[in-house]
C-alpha atoms as a PDB file:
ATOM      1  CA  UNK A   1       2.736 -19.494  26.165  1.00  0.00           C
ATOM      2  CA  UNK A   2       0.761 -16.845  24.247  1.00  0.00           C
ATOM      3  CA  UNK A   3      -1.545 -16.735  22.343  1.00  0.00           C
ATOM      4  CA  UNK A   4      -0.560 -17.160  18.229  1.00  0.00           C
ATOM      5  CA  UNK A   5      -0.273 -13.477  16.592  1.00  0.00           C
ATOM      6  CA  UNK A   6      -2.578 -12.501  13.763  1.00  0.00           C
ATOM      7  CA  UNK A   7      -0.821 -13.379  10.089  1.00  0.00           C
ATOM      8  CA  UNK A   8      -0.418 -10.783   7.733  1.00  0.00           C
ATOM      9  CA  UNK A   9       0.209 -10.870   4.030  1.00  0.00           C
ATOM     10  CA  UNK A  10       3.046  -8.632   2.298  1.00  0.00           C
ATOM     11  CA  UNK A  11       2.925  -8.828  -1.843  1.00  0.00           C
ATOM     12  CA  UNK A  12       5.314  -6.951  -2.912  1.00  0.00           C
ATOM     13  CA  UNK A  13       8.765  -6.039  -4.257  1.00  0.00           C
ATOM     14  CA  UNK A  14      11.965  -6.752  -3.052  1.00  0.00           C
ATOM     15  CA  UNK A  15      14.238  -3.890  -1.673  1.00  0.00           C
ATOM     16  CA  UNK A  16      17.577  -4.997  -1.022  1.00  0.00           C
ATOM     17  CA  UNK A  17      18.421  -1.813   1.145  1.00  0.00           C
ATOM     18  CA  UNK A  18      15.116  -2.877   3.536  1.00  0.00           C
ATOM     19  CA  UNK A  19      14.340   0.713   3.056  1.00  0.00           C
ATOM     20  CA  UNK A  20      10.846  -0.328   1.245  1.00  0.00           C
ATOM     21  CA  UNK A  21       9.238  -3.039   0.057  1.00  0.00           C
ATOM     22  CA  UNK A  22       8.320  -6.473   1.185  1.00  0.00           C
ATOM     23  CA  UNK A  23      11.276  -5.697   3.812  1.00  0.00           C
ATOM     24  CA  UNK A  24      10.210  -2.871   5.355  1.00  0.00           C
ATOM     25  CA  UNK A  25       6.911  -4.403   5.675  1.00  0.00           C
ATOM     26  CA  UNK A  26       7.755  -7.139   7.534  1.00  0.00           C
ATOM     27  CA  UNK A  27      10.058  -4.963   9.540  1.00  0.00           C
ATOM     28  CA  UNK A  28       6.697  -3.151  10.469  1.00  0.00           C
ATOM     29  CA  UNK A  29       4.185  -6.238  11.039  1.00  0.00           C
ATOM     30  CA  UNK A  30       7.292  -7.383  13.212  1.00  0.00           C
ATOM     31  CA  UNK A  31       7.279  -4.068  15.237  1.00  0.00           C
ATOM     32  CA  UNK A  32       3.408  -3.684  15.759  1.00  0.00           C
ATOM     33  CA  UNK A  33       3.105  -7.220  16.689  1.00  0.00           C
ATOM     34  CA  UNK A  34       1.711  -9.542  14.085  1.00  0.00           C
ATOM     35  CA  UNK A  35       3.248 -12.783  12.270  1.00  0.00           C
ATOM     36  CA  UNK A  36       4.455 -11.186   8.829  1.00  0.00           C
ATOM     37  CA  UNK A  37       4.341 -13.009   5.466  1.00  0.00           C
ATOM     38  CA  UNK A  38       5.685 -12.157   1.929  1.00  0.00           C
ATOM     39  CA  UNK A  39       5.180 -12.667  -1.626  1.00  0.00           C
ATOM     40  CA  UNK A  40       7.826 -11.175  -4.210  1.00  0.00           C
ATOM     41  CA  UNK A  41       6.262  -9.859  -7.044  1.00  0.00           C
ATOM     42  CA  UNK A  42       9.608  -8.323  -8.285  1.00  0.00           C
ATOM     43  CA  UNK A  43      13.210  -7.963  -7.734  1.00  0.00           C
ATOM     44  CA  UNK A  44      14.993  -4.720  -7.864  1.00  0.00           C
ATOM     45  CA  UNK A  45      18.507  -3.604  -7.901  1.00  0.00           C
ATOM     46  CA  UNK A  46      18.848  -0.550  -5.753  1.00  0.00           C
ATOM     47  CA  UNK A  47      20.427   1.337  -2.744  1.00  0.00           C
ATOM     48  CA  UNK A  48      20.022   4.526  -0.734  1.00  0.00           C
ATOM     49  CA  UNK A  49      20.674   6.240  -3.539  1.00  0.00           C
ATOM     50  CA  UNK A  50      17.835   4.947  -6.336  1.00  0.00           C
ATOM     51  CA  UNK A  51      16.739   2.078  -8.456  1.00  0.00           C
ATOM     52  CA  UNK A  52      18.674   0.869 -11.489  1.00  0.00           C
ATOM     53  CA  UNK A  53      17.167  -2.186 -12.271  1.00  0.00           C
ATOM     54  CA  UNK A  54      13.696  -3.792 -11.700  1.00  0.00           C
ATOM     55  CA  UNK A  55      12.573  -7.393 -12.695  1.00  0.00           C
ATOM     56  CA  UNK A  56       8.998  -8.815 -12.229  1.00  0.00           C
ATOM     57  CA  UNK A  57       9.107 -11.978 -10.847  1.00  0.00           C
ATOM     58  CA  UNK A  58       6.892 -14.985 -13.348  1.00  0.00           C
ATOM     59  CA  UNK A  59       3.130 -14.559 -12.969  1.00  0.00           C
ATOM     60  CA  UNK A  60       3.150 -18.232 -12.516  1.00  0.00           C
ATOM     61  CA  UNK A  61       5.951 -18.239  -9.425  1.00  0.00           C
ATOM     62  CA  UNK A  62       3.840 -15.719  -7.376  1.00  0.00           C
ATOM     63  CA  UNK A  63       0.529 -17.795  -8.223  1.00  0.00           C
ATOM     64  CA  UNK A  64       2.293 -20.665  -6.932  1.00  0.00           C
ATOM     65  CA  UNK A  65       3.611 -18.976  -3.586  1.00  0.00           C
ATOM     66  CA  UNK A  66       0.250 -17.110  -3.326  1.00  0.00           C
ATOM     67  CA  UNK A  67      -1.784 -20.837  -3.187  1.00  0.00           C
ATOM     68  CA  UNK A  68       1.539 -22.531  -1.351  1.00  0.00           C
ATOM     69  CA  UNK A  69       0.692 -19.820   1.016  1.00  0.00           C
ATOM     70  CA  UNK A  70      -3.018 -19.828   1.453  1.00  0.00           C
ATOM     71  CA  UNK A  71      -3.214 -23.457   1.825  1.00  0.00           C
ATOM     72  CA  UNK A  72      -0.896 -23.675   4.818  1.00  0.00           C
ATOM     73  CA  UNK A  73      -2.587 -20.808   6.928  1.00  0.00           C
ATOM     74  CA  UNK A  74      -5.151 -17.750   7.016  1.00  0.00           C
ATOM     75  CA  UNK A  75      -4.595 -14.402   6.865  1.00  0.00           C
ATOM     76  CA  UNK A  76      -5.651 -11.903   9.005  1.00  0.00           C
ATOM     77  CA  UNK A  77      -4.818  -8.864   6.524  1.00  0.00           C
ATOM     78  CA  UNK A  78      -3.000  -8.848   3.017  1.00  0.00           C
ATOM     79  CA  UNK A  79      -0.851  -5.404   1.655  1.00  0.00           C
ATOM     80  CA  UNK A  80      -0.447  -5.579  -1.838  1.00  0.00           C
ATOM     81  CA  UNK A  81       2.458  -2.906  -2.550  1.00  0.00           C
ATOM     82  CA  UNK A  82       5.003  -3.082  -5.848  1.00  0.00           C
ATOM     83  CA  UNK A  83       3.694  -5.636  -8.464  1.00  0.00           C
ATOM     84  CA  UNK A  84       6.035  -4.697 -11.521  1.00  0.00           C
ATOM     85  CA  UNK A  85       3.587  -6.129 -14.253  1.00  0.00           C
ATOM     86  CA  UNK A  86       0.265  -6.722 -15.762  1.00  0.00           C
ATOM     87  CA  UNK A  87       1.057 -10.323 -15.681  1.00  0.00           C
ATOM     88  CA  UNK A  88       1.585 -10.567 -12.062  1.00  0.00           C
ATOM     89  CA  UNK A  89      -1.310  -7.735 -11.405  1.00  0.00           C
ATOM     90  CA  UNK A  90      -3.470 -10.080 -12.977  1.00  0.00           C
ATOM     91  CA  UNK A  91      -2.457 -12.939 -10.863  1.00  0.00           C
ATOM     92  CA  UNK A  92      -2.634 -11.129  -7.794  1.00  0.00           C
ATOM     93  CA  UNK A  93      -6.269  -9.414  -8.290  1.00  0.00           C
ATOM     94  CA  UNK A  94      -7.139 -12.882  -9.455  1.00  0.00           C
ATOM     95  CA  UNK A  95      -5.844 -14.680  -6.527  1.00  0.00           C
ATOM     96  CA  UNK A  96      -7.514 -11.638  -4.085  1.00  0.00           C
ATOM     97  CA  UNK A  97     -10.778 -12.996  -5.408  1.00  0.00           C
ATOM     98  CA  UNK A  98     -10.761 -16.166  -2.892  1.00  0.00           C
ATOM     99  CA  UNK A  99      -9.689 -14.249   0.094  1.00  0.00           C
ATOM    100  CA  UNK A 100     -13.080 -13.180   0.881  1.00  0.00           C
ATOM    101  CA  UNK A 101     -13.770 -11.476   4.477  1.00  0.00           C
ATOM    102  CA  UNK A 102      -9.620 -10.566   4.553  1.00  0.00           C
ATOM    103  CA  UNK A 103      -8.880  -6.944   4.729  1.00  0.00           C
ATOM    104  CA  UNK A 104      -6.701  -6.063   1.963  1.00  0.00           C
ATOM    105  CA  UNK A 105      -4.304  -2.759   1.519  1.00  0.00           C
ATOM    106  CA  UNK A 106      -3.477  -1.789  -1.867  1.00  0.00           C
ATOM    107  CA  UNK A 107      -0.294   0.653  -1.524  1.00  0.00           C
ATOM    108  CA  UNK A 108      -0.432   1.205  -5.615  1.00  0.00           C
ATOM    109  CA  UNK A 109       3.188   1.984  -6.337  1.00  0.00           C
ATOM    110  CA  UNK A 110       4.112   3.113 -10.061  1.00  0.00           C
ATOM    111  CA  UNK A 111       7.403   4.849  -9.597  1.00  0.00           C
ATOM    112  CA  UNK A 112      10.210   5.019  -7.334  1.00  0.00           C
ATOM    113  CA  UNK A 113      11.607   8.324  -5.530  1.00  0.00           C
ATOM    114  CA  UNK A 114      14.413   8.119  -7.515  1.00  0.00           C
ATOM    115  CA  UNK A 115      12.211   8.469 -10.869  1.00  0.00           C
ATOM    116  CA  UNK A 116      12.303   4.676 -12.236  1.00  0.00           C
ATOM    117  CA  UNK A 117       8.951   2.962 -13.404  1.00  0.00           C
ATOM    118  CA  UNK A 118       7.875   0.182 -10.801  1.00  0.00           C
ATOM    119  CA  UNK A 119       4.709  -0.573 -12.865  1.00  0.00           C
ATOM    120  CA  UNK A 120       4.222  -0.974 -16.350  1.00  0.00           C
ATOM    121  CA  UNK A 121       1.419   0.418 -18.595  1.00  0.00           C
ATOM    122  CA  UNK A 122      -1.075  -2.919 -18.594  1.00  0.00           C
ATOM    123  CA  UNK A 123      -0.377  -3.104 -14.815  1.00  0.00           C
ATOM    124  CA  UNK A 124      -1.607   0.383 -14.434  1.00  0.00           C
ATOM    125  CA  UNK A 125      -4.850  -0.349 -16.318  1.00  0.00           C
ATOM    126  CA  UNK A 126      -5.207  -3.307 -13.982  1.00  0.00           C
ATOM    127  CA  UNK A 127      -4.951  -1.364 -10.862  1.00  0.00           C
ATOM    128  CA  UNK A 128      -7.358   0.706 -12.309  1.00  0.00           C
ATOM    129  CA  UNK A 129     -10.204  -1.836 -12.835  1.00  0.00           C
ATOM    130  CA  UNK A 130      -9.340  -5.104 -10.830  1.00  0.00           C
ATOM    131  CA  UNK A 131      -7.180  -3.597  -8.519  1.00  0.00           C
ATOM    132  CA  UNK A 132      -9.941  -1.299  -7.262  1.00  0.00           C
ATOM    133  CA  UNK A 133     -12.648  -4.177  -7.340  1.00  0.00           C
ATOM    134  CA  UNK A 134     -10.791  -6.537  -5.511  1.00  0.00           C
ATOM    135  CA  UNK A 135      -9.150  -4.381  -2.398  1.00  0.00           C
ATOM    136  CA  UNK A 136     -11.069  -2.851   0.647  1.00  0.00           C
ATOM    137  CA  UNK A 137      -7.990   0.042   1.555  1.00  0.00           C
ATOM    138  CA  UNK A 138      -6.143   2.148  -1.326  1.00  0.00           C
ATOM    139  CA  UNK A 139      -3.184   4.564  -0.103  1.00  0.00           C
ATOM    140  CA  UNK A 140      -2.274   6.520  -2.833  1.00  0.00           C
ATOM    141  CA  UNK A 141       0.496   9.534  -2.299  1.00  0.00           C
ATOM    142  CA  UNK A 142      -0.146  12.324  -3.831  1.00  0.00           C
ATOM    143  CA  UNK A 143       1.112  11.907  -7.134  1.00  0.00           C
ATOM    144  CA  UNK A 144       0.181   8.040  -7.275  1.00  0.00           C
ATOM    145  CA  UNK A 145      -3.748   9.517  -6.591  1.00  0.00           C
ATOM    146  CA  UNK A 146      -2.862  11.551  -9.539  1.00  0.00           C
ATOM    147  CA  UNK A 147      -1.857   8.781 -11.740  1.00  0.00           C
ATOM    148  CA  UNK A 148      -5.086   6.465 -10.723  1.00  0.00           C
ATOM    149  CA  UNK A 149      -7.716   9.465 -11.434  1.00  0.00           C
ATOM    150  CA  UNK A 150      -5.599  10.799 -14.651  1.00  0.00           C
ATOM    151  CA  UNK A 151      -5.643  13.558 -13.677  1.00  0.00           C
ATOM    152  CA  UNK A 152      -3.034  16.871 -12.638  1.00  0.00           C
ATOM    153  CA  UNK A 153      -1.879  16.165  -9.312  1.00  0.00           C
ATOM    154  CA  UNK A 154      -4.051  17.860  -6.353  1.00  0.00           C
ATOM    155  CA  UNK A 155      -2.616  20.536  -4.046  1.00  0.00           C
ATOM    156  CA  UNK A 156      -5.578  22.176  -2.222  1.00  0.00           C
ATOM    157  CA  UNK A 157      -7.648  20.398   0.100  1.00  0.00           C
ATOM    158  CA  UNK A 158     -10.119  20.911  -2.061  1.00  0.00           C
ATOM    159  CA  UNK A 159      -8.868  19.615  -4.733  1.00  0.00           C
ATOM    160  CA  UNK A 160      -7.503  16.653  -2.614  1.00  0.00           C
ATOM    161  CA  UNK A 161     -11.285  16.169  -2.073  1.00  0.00           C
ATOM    162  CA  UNK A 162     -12.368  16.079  -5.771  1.00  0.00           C
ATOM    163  CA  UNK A 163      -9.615  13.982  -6.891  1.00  0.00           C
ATOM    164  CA  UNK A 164     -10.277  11.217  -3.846  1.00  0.00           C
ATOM    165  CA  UNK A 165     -14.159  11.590  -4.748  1.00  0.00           C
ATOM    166  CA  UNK A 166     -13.619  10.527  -8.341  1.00  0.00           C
ATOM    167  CA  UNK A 167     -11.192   7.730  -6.931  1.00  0.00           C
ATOM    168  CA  UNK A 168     -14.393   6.614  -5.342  1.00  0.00           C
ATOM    169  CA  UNK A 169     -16.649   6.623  -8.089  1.00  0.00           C
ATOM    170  CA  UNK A 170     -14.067   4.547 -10.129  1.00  0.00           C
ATOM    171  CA  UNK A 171     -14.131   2.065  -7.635  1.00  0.00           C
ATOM    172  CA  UNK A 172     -18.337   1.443  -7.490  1.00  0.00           C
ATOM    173  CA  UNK A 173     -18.262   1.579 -11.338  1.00  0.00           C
ATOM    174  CA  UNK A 174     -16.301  -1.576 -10.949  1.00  0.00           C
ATOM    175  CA  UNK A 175     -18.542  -3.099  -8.055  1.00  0.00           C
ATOM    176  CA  UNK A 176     -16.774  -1.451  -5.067  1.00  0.00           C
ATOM    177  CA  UNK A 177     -18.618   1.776  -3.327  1.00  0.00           C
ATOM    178  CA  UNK A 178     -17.009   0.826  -0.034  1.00  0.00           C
ATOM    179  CA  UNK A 179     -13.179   0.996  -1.182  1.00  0.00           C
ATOM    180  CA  UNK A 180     -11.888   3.264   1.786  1.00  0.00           C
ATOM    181  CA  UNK A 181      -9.412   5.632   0.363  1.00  0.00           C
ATOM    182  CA  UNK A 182      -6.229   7.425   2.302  1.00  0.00           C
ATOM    183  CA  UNK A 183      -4.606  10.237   0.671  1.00  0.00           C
ATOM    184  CA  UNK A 184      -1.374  10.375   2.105  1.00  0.00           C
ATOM    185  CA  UNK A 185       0.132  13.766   2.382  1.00  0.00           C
ATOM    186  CA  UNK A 186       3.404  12.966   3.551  1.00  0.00           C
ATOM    187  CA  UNK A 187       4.636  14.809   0.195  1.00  0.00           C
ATOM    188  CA  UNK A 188       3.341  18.217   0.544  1.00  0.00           C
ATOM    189  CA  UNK A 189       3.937  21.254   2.160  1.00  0.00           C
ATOM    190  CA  UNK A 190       1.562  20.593   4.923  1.00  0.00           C
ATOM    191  CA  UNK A 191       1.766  16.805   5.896  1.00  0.00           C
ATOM    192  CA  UNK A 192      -2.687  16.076   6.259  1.00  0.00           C
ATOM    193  CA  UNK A 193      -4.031  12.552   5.507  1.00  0.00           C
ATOM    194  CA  UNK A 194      -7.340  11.962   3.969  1.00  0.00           C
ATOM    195  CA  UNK A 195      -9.633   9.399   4.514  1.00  0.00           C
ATOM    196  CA  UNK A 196     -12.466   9.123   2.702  1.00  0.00           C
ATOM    197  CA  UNK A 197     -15.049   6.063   2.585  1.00  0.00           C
ATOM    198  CA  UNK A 198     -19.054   6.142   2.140  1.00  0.00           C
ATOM    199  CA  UNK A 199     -19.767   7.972   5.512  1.00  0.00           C
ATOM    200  CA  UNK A 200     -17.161  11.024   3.824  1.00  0.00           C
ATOM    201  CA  UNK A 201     -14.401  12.878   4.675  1.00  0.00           C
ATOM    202  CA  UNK A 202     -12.156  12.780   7.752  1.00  0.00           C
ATOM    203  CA  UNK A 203      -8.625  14.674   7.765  1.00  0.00           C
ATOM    204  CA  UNK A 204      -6.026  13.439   9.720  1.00  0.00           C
ATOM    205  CA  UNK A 205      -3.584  16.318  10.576  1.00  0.00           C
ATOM    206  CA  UNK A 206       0.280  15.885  10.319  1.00  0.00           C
ATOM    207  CA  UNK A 207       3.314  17.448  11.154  1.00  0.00           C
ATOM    208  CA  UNK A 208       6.157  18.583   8.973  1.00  0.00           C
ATOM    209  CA  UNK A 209       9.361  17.292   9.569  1.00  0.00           C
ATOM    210  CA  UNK A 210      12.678  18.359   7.810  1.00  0.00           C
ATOM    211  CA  UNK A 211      14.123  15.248   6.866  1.00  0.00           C
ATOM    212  CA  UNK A 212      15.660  13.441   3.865  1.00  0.00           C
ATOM    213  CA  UNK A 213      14.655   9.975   5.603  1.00  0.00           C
ATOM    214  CA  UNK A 214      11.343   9.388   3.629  1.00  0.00           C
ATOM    215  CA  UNK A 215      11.986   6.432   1.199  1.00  0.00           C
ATOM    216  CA  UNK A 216       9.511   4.187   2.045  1.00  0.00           C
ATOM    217  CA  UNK A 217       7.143   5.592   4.220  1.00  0.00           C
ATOM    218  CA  UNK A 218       4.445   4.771   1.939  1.00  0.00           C
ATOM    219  CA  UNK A 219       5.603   1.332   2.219  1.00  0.00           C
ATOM    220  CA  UNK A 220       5.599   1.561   5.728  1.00  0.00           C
ATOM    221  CA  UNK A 221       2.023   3.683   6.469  1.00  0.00           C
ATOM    222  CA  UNK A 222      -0.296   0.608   3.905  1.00  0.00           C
ATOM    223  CA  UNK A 223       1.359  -2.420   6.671  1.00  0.00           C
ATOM    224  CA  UNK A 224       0.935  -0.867   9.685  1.00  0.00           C
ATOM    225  CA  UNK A 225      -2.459   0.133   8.742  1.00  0.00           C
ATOM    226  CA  UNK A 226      -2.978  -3.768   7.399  1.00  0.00           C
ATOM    227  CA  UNK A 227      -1.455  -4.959  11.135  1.00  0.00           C
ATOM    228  CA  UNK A 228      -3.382  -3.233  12.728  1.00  0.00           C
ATOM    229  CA  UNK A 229      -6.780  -4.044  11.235  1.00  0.00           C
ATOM    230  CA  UNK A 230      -5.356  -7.091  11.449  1.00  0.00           C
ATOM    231  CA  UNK A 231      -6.049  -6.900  15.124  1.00  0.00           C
ATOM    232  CA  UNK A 232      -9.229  -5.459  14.743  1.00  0.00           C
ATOM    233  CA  UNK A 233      -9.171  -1.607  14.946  1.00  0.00           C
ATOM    234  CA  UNK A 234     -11.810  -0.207  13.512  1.00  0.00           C
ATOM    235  CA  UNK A 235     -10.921   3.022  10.282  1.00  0.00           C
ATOM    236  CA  UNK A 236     -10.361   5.688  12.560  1.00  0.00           C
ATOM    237  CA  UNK A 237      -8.092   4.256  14.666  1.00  0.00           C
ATOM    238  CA  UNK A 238      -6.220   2.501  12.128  1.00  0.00           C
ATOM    239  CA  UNK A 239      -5.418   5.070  10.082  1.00  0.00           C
ATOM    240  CA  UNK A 240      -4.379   7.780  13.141  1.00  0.00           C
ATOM    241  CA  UNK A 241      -1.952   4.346  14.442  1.00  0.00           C
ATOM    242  CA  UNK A 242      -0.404   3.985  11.187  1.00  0.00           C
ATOM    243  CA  UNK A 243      -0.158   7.696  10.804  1.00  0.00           C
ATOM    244  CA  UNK A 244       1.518   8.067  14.381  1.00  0.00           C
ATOM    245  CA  UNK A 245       3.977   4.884  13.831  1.00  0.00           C
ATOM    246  CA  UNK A 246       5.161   6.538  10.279  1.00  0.00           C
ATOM    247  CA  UNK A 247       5.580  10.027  12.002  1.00  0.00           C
ATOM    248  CA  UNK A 248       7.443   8.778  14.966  1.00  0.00           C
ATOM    249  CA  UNK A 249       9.719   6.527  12.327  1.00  0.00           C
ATOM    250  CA  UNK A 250      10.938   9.623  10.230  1.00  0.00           C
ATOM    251  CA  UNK A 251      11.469  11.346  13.770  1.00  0.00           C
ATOM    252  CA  UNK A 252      14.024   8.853  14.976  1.00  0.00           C
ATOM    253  CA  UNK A 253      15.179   7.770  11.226  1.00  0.00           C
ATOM    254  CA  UNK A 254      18.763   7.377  11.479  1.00  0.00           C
ATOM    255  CA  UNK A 255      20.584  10.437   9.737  1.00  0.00           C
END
């Protein structure tokens, strides 16, 4: 018998296509090898072809599962993706504050690729403060980096710079300097990953792919990266594995 996998946290929404979400992430921790968990922080009526409907879950039902949870075992890594409200942000951040020594993901999700709001306003301003406080990885997109900063979305690397440096100093004016940030390019013209924590920058180059088969890659990129520091990898090779695994996945997506 072998030894017992590493556990690994998904809070999150649920996707009932298993396109994104708490779905797709266990889908993931199941691929790369660890023992995947799940909170549902909302419920969401959508297919292939967009959201329509989106439901946070009670604050006090995910506190609940959170504690049922981390009384029973430990987690190796958590990935906090969707969480639909400043009610259950709060809970979430709050509950973040005992896992202490557990690499945690934030994948900070405020609207869907069909254009519907995952996130309302006071869950925003949570990310924001407690949010960055409380996690060790953020993943932002693009536009998601644009949202956090408040400012117009990036396009240069430059600019991709600038907007990931002030990211940073929003995080150690709330008591975290060593947030480690990945700008995930998988939305521009030229598919480069950023990651930026207090040593500086380090790009990760991608490749473009002509595909329609992207909904949830972001989703997909913040677990694999959790798994596999789950395991132990150290930043580097974490974020190249989880770039590689979401590369490969929109290569062989079905069509």
């Amino acid at each position: 018998m072998g030894s017992k996998p590493p556990i690994v946290l998904s809070i999150a929404g649920y996707d009932p296509s298993a396109g994104a979400g708490l779905l797709a992430d266990l889908k993931t921790f199941a691929a790369i090898g660890v023992y995947g968990m799940a909170c549902v922080t909302a419920l969401t009526v959508q297919s292939t072809q967009g959201v329509r409907r989106v439901e946070p879950v009670l604050a006090d039902i995910v506190g609940q599962m959170l504690q049922s949870l981390a009384e029973d075992v430990s987690f190796s890594a958590i990935k906090v993706g969707m969480l639909g409200s400043g009610e259950v942000a709060a809970v979430v951040f709050d509950w973040l504050s005992s896992q202490n020594g557990v690499p945690v993901v934030l994948d900070p999700v405020f609207i869907s690729t069909s254009g519907k709001d995952l996130l309302d306003a006071a869950g925003t301003d949570r990310l924001r403060q407690q949010g960055l406080a409380r996690t060790d990885w953020i993943t932002p997109n693009l536009a998601e980096l644009a949202v956090l900063t408040q400012s117009a979305p990036a396009e240069s690397c430059n600019q991709i710079e600038e907007a990931a440096g002030l990211l940073q100093q929003m995080a150690g004016a709330v008591g975290n300097p060593d947030i480690k940030i990945v700008v995930t390019g998988g939305d521009a013209k030229k598919p480069d990953d950023l990651l930026l924590t207090r040593e500086g920058f380090r790009w990760f180059p991608g490749e473009h792919i002509e595909t329609i088969s992207t909904h949830g890659t972001g989703c997909t990129f913040s677990s694999a990266l959790a798994a596999r520091l789950a395991f132990g990898d150290g930043e580097v090779a974490a974020v190249q594995f989880a770039k590689d695994y979401v590369t490969a996945a929109i290569r062989h997506a079905y069509p």
